[in-house]
N, C-alpha and C. Protein backbone atom coordinates (compact mmCIF):
# COMPACT_ATOMS: atom_id res chain seq x y z
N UNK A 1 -3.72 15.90 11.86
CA UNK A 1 -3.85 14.46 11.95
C UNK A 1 -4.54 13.90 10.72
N UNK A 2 -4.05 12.31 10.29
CA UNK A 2 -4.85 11.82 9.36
C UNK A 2 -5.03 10.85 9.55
N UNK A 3 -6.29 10.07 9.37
CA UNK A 3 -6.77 8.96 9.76
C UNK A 3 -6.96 8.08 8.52
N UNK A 4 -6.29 6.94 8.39
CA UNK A 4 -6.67 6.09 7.65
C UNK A 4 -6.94 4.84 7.60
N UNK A 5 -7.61 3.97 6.43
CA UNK A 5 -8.54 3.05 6.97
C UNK A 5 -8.43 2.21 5.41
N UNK A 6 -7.60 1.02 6.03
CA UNK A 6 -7.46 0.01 4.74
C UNK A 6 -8.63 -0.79 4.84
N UNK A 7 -8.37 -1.22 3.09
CA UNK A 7 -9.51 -2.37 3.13
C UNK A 7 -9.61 -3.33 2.08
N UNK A 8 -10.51 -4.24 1.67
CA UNK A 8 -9.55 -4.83 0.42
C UNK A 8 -9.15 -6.16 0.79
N UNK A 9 -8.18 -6.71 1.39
CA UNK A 9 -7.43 -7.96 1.99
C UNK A 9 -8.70 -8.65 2.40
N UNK A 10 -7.89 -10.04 2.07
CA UNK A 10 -8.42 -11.40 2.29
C UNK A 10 -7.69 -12.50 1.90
N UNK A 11 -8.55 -13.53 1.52
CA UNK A 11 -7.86 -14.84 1.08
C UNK A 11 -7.91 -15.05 -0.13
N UNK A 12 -6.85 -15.68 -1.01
CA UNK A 12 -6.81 -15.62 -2.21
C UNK A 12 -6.17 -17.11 -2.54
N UNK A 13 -6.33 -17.06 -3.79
CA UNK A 13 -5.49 -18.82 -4.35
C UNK A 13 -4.25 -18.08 -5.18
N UNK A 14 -2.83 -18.63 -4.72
CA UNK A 14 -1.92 -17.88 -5.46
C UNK A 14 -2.59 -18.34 -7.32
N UNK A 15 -1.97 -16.74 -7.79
CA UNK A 15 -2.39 -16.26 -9.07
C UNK A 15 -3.34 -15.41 -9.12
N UNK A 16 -4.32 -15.38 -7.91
CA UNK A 16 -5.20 -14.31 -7.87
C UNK A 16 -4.92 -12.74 -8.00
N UNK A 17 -6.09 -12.10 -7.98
CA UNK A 17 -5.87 -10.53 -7.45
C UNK A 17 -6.89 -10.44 -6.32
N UNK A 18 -5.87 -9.41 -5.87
CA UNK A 18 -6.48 -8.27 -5.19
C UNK A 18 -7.02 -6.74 -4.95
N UNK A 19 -7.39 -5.84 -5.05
CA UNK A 19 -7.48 -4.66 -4.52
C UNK A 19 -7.56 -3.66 -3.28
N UNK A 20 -6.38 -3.48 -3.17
CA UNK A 20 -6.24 -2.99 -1.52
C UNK A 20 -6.97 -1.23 -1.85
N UNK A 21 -7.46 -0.77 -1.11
CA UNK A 21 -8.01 0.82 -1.06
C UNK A 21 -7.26 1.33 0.66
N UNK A 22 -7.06 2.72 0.35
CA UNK A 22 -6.81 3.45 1.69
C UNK A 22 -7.47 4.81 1.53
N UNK A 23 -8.01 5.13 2.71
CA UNK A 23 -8.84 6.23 2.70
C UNK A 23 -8.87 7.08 3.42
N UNK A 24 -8.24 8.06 3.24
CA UNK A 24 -7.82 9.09 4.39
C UNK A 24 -8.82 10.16 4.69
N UNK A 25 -8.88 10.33 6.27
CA UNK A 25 -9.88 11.56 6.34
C UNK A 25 -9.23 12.60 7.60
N UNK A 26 -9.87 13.53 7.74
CA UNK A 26 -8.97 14.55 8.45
C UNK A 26 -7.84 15.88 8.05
N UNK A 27 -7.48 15.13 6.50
CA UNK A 27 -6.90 16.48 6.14
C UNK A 27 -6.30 15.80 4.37
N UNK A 28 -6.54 16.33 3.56
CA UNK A 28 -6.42 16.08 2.09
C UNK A 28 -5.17 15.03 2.16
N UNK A 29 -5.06 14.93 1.20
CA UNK A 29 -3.78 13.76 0.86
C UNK A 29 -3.01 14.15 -0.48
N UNK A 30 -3.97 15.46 -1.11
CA UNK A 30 -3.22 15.56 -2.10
C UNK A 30 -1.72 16.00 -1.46
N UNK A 31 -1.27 16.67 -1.14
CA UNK A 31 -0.13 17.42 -0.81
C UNK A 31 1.07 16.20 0.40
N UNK A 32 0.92 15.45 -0.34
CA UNK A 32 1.64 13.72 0.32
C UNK A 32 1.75 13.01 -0.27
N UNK A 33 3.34 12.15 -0.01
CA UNK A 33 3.65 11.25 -0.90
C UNK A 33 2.28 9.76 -0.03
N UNK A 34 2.45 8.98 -0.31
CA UNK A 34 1.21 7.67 0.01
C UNK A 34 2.42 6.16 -0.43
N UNK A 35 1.98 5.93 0.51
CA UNK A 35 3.08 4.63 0.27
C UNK A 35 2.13 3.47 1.02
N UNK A 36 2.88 1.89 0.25
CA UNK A 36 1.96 0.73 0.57
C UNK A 36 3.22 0.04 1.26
N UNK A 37 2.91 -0.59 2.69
CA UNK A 37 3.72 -1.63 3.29
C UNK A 37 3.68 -2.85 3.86
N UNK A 38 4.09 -3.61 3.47
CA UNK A 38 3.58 -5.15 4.16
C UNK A 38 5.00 -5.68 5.67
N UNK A 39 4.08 -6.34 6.31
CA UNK A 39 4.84 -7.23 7.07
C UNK A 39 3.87 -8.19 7.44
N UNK A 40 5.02 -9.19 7.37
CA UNK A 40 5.34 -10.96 7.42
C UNK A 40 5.27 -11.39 8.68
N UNK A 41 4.44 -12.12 9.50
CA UNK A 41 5.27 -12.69 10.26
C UNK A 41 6.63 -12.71 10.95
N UNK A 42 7.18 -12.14 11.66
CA UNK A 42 8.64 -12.31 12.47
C UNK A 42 9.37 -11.60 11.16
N UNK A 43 9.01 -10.61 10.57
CA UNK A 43 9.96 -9.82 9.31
C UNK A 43 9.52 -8.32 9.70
N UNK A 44 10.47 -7.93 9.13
CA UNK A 44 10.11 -6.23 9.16
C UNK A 44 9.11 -5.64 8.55
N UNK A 45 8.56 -4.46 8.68
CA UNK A 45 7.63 -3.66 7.63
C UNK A 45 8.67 -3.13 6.47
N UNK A 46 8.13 -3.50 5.42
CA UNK A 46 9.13 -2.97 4.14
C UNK A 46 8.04 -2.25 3.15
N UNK A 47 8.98 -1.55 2.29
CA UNK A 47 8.05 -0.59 0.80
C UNK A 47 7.57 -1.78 0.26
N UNK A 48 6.22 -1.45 0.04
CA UNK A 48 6.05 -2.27 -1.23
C UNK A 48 5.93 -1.11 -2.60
N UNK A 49 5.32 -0.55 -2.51
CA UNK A 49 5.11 0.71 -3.36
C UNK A 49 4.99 2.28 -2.93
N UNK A 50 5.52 3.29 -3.69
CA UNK A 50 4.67 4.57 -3.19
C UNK A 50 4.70 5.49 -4.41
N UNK A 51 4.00 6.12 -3.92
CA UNK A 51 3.15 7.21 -5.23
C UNK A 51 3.30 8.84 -4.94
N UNK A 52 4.38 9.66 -5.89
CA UNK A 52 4.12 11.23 -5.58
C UNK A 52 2.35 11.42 -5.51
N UNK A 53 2.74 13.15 -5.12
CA UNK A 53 1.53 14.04 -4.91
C UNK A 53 0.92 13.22 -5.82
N UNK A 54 1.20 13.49 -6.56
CA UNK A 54 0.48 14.01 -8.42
C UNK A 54 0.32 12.58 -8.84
N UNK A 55 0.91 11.72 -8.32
CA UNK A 55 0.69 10.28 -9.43
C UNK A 55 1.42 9.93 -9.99
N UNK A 56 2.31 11.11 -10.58
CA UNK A 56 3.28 11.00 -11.45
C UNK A 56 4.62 9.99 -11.46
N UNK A 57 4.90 10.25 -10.45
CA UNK A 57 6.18 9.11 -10.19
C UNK A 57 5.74 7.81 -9.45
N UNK A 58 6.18 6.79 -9.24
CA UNK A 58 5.71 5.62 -8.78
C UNK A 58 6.90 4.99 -8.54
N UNK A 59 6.86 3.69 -7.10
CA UNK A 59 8.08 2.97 -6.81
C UNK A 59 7.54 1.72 -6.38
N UNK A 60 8.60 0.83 -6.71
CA UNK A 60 7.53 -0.62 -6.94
C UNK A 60 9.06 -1.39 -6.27
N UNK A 61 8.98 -2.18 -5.16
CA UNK A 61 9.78 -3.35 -4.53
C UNK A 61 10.01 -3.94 -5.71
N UNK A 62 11.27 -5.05 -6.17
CA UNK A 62 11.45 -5.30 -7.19
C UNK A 62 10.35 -6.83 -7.09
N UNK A 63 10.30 -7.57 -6.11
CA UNK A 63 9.35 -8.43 -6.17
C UNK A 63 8.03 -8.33 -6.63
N UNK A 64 7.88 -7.55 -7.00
CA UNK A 64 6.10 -7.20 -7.13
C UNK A 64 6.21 -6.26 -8.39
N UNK A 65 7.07 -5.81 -9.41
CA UNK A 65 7.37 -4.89 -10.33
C UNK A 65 5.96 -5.69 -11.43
N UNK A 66 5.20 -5.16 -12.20
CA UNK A 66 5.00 -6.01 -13.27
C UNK A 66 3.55 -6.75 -12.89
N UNK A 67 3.57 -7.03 -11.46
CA UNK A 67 2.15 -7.96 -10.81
C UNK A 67 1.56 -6.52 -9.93
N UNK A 68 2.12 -5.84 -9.51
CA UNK A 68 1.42 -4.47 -8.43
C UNK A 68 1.33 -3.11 -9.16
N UNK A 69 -0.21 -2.52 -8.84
CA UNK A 69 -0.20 -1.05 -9.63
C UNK A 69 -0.49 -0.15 -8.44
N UNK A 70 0.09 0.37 -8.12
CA UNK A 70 -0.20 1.87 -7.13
C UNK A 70 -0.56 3.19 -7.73
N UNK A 71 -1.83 3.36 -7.48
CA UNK A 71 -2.59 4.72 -8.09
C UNK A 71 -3.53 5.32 -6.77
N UNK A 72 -3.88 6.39 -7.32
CA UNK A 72 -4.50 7.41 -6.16
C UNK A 72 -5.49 8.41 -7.21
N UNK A 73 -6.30 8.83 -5.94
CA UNK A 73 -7.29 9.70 -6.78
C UNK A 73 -7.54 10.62 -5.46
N UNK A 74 -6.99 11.95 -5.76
CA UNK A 74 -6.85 12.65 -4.68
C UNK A 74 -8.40 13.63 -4.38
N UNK A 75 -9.15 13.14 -5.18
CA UNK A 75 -10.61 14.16 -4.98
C UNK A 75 -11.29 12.96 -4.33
N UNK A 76 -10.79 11.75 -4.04
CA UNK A 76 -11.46 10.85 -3.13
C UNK A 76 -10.55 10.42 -1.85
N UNK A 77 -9.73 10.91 -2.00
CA UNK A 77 -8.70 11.14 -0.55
C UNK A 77 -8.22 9.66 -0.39
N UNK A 78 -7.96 9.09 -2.04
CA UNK A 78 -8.05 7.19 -1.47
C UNK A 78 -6.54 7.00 -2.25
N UNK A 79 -5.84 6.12 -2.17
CA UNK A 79 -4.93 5.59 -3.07
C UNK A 79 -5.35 3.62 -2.65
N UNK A 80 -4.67 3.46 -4.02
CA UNK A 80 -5.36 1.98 -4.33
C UNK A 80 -3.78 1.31 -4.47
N UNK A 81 -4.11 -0.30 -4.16
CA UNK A 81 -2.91 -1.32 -4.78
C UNK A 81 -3.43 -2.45 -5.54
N UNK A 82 -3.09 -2.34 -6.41
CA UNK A 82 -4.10 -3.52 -7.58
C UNK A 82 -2.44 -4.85 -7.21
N UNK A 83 -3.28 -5.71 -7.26
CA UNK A 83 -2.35 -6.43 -6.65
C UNK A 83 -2.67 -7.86 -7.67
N UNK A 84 -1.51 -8.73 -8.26
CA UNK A 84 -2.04 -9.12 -10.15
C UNK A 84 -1.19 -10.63 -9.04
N UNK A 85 -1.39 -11.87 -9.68
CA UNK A 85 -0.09 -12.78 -9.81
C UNK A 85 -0.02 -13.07 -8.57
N UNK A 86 -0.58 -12.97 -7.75
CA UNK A 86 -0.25 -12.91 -5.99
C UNK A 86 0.31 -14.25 -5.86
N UNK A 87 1.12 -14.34 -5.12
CA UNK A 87 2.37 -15.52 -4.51
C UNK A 87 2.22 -15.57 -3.06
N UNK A 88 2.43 -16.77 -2.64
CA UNK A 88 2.62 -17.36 -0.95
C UNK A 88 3.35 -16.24 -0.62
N UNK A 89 4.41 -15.46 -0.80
CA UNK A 89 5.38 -15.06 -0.80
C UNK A 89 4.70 -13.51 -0.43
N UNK A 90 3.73 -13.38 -0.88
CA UNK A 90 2.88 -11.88 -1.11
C UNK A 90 2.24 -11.94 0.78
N UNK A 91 1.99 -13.15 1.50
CA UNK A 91 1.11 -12.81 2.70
C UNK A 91 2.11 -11.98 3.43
N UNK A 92 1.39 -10.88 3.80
CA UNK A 92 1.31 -9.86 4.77
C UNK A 92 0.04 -9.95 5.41
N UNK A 93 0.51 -8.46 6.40
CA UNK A 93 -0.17 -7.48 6.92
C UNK A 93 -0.04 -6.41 6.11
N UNK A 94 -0.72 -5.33 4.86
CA UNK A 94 -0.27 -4.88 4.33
C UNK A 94 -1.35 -2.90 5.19
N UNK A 95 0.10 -2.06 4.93
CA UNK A 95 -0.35 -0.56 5.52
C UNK A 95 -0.51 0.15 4.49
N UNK A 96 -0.81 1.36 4.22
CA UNK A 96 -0.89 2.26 4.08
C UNK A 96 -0.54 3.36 5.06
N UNK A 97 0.19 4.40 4.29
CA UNK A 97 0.73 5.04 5.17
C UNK A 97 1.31 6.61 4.09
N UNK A 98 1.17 7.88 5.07
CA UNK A 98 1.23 9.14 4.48
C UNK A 98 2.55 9.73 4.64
N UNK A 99 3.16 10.08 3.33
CA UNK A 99 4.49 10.40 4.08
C UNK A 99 4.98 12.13 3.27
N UNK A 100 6.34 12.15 4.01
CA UNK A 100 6.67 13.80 3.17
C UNK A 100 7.25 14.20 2.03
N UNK A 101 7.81 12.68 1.41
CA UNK A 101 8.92 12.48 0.22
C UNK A 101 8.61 11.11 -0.10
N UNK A 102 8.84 11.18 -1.41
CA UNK A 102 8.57 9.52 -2.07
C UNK A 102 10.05 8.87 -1.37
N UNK A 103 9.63 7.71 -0.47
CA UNK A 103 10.87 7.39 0.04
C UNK A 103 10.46 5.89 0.11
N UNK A 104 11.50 4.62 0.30
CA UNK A 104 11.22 3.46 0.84
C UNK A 104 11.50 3.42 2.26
N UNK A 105 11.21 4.06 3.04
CA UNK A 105 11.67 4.46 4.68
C UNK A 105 10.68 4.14 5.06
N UNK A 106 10.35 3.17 6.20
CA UNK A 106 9.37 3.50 7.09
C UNK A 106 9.44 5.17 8.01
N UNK A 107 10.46 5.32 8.50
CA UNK A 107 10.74 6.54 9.11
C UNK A 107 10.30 7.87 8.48
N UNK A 108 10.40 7.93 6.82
CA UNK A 108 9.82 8.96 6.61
C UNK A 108 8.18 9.31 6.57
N UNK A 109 7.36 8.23 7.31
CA UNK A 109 5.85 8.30 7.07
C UNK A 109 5.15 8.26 8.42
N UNK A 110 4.63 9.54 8.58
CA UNK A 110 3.99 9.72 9.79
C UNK A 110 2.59 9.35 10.42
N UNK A 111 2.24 8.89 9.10
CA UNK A 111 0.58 8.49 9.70
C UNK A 111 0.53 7.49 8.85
N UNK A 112 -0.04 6.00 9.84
CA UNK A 112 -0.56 4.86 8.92
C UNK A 112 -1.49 4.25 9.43
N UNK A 113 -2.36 3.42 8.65
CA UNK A 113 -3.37 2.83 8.94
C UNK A 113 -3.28 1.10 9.92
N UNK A 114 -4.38 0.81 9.93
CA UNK A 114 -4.09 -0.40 11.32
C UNK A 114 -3.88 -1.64 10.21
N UNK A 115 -3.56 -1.44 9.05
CA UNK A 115 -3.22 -2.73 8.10
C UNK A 115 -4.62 -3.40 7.66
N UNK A 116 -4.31 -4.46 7.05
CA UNK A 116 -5.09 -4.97 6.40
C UNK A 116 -4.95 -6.72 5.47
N UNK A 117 -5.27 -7.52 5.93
CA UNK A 117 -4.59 -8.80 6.10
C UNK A 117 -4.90 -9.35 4.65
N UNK A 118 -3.62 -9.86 3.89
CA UNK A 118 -3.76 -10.44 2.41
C UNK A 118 -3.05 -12.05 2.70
N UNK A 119 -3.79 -12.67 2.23
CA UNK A 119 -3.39 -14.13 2.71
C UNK A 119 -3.39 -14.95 1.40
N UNK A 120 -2.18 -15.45 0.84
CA UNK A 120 -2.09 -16.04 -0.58
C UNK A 120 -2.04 -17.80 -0.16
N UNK A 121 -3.23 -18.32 -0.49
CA UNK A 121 -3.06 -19.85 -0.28
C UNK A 121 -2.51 -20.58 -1.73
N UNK A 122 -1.34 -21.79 -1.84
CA UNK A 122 -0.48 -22.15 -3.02
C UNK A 122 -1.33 -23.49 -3.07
């Protein structure tokens, strides 16, 4: 089992930033892909980003390419979303969530956190 625990979200004036953190405890994270997900209001949960083991590869929703950085630091069991440019368009509920393959699937990620609320006022 892994337990994780967002944090980070709040209210912002579009153009702001943010920094979302997730922090997993219960069993390492190196050996997992880590992925970031938002949902909207009456919309689905979708990718916003996710990050191999290693860091190395990275996947970015095309809306957010350029304004969002997804990084991790696996000796602190945390991965981060630097979040640049924020838009009305950006409010979620945003997750974190541990998965087995860098994928945009909700289905491929078995453990996620209870979200974490980002609210862009225009």
């Amino acid at each position: 089992q892994v337990q994780l625990v967002e944090s980070g979200g709040g209210l912002v004036q579009a153009g702001g930033s943010l920094r979302l953190s997730c922090t997993a405890s219960g069993r390492t994270i190196r050996t997992y892909t880590m992925g970031w997900f938002r949902q909207a209001p009456g919309k689905e949960r979708d990718v916003v980003s996710a990050i191999s083991q290693s860091g190395g590869t990275t996947y970015y929703k095309d809306s957010v390419k350029g304004r969002f950085t997804i990084s991790r630091d696996n000796a602190k069991n945390t991965v981060y979303l630097q979040m640049s440019s924020l838009k009305p368009e950006d409010t979620a509920v945003y997750y974190c969530a541990v998965g087995r393959i860098l994928s945009y699937s909700v289905s491929d990620y078995d453990y996620w956190g209870q979200g974490t609320q980002v609210t862009v006022s225009s």
